[in-house]
PDB file of N, CA and C in Angstrom:
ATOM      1  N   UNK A   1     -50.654  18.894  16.095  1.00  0.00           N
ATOM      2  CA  UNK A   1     -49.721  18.014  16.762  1.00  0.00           C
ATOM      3  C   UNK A   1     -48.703  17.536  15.733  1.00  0.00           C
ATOM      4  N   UNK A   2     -47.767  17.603  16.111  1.00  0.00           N
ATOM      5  CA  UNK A   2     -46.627  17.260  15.325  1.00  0.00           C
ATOM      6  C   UNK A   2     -46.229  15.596  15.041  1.00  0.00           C
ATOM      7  N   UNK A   3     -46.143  15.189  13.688  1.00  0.00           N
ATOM      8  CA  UNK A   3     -45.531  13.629  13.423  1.00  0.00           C
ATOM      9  C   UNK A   3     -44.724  13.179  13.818  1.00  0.00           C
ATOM     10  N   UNK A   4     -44.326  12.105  14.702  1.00  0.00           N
ATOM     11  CA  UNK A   4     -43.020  11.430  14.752  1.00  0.00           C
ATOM     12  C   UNK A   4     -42.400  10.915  13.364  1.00  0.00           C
ATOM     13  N   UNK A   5     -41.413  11.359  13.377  1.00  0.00           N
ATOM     14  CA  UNK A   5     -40.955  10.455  11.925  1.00  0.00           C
ATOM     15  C   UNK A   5     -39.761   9.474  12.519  1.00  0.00           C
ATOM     16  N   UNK A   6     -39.787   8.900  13.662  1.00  0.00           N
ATOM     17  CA  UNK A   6     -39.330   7.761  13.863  1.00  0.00           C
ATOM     18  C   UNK A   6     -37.656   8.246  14.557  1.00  0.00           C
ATOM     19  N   UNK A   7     -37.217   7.859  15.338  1.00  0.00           N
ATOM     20  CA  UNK A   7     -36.108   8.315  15.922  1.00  0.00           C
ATOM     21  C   UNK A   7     -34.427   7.737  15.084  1.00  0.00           C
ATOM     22  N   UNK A   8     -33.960   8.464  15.447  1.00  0.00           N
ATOM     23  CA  UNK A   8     -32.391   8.526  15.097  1.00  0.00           C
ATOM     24  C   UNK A   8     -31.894   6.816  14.882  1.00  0.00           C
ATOM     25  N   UNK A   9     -31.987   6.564  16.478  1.00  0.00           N
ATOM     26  CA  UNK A   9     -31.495   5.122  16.208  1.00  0.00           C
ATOM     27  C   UNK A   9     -32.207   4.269  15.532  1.00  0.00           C
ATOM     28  N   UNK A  10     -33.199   4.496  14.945  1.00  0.00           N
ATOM     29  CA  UNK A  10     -33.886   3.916  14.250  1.00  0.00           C
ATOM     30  C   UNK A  10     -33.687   3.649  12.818  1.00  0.00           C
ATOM     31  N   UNK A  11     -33.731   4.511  12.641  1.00  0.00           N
ATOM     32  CA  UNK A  11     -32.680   5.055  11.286  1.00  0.00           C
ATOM     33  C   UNK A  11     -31.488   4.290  11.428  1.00  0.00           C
ATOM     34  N   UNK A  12     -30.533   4.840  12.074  1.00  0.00           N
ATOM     35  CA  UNK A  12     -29.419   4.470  12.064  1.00  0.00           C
ATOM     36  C   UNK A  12     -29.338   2.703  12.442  1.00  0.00           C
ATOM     37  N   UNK A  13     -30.253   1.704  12.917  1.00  0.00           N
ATOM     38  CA  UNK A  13     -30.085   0.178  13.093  1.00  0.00           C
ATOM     39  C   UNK A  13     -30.877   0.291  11.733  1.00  0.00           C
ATOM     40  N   UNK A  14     -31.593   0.647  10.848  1.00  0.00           N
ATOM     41  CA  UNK A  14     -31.721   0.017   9.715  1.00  0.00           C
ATOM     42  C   UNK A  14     -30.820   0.902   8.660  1.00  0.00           C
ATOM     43  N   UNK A  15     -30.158   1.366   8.906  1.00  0.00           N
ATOM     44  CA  UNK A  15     -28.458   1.706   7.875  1.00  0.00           C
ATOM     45  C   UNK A  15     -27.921   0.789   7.940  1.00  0.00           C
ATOM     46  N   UNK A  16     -27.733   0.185   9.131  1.00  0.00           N
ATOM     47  CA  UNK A  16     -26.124  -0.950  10.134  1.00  0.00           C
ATOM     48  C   UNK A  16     -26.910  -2.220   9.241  1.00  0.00           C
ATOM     49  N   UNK A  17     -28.125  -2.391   9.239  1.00  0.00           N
ATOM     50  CA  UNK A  17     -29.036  -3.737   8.960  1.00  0.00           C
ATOM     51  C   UNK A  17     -28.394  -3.493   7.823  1.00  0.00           C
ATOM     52  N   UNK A  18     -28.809  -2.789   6.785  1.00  0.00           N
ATOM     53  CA  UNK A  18     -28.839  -3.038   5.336  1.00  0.00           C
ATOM     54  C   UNK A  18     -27.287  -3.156   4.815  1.00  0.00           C
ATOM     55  N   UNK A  19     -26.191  -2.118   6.133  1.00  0.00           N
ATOM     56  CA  UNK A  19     -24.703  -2.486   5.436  1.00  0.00           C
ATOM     57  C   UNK A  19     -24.665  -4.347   5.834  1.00  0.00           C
ATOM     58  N   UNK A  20     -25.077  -4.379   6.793  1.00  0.00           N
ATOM     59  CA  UNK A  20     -24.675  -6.122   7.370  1.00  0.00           C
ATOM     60  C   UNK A  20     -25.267  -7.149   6.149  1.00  0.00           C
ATOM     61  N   UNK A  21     -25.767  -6.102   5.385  1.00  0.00           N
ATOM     62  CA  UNK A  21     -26.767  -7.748   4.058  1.00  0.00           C
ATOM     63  C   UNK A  21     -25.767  -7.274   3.331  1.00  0.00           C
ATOM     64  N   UNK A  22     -25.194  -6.004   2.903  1.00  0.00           N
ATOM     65  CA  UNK A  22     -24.233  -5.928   1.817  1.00  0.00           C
ATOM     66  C   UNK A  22     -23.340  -6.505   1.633  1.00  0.00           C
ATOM     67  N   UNK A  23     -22.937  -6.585   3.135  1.00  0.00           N
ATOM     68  CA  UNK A  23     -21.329  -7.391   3.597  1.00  0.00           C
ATOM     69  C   UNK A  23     -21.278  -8.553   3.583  1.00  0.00           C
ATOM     70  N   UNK A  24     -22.834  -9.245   3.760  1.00  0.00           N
ATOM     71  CA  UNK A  24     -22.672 -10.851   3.602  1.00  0.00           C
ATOM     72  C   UNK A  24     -23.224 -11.209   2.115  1.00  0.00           C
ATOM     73  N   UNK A  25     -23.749 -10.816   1.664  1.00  0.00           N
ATOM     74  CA  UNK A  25     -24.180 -10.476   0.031  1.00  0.00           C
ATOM     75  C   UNK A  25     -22.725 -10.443  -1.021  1.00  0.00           C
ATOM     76  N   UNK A  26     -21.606  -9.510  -0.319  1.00  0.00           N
ATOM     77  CA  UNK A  26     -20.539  -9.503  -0.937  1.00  0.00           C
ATOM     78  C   UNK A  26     -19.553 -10.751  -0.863  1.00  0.00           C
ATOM     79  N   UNK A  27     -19.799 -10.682   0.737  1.00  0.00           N
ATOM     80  CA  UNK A  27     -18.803 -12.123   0.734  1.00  0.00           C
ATOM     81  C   UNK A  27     -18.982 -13.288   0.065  1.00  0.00           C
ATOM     82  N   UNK A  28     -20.066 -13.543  -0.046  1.00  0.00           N
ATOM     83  CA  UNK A  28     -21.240 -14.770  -0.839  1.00  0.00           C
ATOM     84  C   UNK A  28     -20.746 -14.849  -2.461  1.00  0.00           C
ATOM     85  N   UNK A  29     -20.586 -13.842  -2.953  1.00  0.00           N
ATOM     86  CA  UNK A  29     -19.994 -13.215  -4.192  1.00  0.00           C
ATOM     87  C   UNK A  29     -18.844 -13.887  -4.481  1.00  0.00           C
ATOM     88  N   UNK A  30     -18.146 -13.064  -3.657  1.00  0.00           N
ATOM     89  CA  UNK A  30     -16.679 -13.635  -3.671  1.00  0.00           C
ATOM     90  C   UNK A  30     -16.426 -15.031  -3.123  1.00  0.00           C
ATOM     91  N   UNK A  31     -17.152 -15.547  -2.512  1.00  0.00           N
ATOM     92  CA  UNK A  31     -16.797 -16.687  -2.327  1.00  0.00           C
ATOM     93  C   UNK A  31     -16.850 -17.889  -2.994  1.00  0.00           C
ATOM     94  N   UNK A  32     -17.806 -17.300  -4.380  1.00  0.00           N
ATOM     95  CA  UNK A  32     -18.391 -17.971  -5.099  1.00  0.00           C
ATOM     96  C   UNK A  32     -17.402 -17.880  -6.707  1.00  0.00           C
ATOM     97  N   UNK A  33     -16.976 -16.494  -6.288  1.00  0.00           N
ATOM     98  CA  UNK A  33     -16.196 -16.856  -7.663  1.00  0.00           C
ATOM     99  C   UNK A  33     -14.860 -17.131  -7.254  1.00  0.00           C
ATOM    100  N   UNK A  34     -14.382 -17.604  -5.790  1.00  0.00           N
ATOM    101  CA  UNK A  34     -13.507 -18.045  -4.958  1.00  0.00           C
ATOM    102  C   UNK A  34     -13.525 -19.807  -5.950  1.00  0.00           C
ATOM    103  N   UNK A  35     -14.135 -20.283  -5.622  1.00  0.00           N
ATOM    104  CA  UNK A  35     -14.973 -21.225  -6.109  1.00  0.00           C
ATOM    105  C   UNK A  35     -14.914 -21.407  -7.480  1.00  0.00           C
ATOM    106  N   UNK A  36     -14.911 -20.510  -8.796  1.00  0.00           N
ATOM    107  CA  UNK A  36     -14.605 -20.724  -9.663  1.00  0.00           C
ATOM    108  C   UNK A  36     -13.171 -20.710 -10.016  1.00  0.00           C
ATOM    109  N   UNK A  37     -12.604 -20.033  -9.173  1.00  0.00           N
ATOM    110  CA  UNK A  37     -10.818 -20.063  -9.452  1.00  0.00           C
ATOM    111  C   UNK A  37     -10.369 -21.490  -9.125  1.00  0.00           C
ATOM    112  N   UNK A  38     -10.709 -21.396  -8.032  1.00  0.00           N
ATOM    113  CA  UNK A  38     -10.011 -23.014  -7.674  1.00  0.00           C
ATOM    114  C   UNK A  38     -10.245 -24.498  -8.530  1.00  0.00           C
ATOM    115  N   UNK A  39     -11.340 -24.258  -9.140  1.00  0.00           N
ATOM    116  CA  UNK A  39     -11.985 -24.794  -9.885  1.00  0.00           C
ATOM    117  C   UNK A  39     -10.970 -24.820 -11.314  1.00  0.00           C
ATOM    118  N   UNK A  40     -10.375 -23.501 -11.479  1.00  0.00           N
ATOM    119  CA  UNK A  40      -9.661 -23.967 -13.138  1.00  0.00           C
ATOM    120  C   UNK A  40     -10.826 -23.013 -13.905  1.00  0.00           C
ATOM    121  N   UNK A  41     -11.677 -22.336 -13.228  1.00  0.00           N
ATOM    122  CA  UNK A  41     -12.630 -22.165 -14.339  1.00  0.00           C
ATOM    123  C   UNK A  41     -12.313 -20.435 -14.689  1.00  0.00           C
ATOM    124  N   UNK A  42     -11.240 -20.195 -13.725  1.00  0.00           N
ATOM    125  CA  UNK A  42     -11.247 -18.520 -13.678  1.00  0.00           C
ATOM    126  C   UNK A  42      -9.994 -17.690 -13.280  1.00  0.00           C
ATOM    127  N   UNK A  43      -9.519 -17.139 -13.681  1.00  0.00           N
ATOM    128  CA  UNK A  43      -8.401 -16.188 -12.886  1.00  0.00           C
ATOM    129  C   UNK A  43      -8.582 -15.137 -12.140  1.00  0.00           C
ATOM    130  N   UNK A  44      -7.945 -14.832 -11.916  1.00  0.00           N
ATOM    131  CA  UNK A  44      -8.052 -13.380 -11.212  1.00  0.00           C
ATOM    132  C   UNK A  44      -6.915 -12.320 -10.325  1.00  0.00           C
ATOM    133  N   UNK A  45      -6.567 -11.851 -10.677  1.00  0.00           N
ATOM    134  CA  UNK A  45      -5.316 -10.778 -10.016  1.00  0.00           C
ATOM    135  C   UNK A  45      -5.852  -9.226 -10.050  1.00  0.00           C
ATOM    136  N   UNK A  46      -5.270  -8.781  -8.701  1.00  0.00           N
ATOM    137  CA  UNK A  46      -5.094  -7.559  -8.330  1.00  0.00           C
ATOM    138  C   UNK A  46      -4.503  -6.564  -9.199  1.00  0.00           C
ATOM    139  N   UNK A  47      -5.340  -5.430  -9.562  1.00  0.00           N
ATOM    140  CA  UNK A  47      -4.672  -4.654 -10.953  1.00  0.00           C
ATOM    141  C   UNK A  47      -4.756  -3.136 -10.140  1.00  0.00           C
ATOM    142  N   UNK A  48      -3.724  -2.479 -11.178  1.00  0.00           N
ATOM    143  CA  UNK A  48      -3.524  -1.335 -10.411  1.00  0.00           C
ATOM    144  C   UNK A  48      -4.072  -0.480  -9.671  1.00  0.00           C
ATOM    145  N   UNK A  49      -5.249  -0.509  -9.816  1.00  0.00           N
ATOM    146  CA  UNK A  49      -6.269   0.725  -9.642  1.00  0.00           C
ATOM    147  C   UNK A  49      -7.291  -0.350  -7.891  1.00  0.00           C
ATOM    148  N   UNK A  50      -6.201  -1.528  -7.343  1.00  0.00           N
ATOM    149  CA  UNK A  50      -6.928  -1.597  -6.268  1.00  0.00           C
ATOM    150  C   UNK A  50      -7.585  -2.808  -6.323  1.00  0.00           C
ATOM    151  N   UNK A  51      -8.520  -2.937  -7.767  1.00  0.00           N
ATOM    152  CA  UNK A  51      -9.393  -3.549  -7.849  1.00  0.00           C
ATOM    153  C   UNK A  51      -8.731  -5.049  -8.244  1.00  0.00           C
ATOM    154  N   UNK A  52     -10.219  -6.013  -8.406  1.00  0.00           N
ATOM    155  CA  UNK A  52      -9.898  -7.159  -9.077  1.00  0.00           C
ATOM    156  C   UNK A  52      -9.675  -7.385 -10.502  1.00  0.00           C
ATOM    157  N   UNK A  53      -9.731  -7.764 -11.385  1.00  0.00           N
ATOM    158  CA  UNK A  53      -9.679  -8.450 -12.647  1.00  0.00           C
ATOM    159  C   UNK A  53     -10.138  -9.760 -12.444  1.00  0.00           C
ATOM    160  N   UNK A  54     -10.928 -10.240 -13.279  1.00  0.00           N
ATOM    161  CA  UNK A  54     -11.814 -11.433 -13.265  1.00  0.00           C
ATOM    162  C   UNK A  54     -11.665 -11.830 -14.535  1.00  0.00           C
ATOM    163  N   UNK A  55     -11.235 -12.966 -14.954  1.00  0.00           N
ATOM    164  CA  UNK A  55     -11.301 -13.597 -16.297  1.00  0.00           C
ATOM    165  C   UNK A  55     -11.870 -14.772 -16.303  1.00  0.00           C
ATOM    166  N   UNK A  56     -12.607 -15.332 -16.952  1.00  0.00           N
ATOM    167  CA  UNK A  56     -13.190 -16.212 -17.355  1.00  0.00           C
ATOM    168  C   UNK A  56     -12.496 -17.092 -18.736  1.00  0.00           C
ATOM    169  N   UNK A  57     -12.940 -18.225 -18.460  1.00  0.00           N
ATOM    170  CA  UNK A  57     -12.238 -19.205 -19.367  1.00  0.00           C
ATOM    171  C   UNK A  57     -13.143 -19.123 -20.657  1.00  0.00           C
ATOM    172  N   UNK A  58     -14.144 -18.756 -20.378  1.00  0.00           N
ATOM    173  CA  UNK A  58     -15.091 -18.424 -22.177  1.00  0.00           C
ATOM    174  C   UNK A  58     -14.574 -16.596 -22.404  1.00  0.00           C
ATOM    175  N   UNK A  59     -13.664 -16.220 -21.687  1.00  0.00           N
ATOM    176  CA  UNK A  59     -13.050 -14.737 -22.631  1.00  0.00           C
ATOM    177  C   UNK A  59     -13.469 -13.828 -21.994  1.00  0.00           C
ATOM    178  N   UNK A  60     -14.672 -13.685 -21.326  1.00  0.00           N
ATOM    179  CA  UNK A  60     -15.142 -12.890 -20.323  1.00  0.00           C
ATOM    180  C   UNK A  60     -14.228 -12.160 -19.382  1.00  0.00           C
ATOM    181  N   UNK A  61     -13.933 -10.599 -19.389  1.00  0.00           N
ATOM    182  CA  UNK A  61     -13.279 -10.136 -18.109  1.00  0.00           C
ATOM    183  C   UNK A  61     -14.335  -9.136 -17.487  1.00  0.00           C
ATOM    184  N   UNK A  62     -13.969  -9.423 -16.231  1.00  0.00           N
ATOM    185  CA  UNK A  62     -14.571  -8.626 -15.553  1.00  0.00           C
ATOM    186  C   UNK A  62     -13.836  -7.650 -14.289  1.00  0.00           C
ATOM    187  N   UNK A  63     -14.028  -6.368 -13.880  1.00  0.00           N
ATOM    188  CA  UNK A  63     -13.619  -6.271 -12.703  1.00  0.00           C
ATOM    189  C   UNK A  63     -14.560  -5.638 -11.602  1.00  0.00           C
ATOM    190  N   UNK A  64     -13.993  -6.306 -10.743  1.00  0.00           N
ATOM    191  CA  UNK A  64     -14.543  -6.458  -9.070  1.00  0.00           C
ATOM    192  C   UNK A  64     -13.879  -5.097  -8.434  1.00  0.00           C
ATOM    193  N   UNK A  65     -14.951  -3.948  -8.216  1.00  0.00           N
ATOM    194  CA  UNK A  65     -14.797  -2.837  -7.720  1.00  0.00           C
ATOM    195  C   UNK A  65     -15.017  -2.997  -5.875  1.00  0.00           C
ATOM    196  N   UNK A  66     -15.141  -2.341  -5.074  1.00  0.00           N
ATOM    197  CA  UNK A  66     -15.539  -1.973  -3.528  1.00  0.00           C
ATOM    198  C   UNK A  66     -16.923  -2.616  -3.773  1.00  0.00           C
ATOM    199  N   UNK A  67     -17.876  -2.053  -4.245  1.00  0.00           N
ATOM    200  CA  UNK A  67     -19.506  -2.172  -4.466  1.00  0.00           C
ATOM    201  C   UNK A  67     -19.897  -2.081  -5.832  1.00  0.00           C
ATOM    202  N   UNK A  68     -19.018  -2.493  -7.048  1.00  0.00           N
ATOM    203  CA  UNK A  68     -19.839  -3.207  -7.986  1.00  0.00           C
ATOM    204  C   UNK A  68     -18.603  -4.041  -8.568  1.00  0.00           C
ATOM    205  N   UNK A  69     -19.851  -4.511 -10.292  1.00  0.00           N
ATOM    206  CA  UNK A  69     -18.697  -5.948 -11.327  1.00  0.00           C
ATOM    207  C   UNK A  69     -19.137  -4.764 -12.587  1.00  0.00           C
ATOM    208  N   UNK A  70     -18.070  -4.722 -13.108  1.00  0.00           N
ATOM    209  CA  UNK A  70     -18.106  -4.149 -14.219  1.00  0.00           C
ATOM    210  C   UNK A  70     -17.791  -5.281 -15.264  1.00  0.00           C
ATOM    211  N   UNK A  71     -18.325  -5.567 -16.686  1.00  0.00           N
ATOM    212  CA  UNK A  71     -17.573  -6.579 -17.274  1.00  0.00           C
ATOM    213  C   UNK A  71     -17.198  -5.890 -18.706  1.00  0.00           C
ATOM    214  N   UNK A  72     -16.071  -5.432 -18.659  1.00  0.00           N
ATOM    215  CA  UNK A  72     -15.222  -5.041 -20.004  1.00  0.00           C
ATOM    216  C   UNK A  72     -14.993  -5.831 -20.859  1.00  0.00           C
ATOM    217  N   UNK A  73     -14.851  -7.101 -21.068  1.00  0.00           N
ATOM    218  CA  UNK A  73     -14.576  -7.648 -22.421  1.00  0.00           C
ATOM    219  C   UNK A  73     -15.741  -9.324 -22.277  1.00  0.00           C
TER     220      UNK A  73
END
């Protein structure tokens, strides 16, 4: 007798689940270092390649990709 290995939509509502934690996971992110800008504690501008640039007032840069933080300096 053959295994079910669980149907399509099944699969596919726990893909949709796990993008829906990414998306609020991300926003949470950003909202937080939303939060440090306004604050004085941080900059940040749009650089060529799309992405963010993140600077920090202790020298720290970072940039804010689609789905990750890279921190270059």
């Amino acid at each position: 007798m053959a295994r079910s290995h669980g149907s399509v939509t099944d699969g596919t509502a726990r893909t949709t689940a796990a993008s829906n934690r990414a998306q609020e996971a991300k926003s949470q992110v950003m909202a937080a270092i939303g939060e440090l800008v306004d604050e004085g504690k941080a900059e940040w501008n749009h650089i060529a390649t799309g992405e963010i640039e993140l600077r920090l007032l202790n020298g720290e840069v970072f940039v804010l990709g689609e789905v990750s933080v890279t921190r270059v300096a």
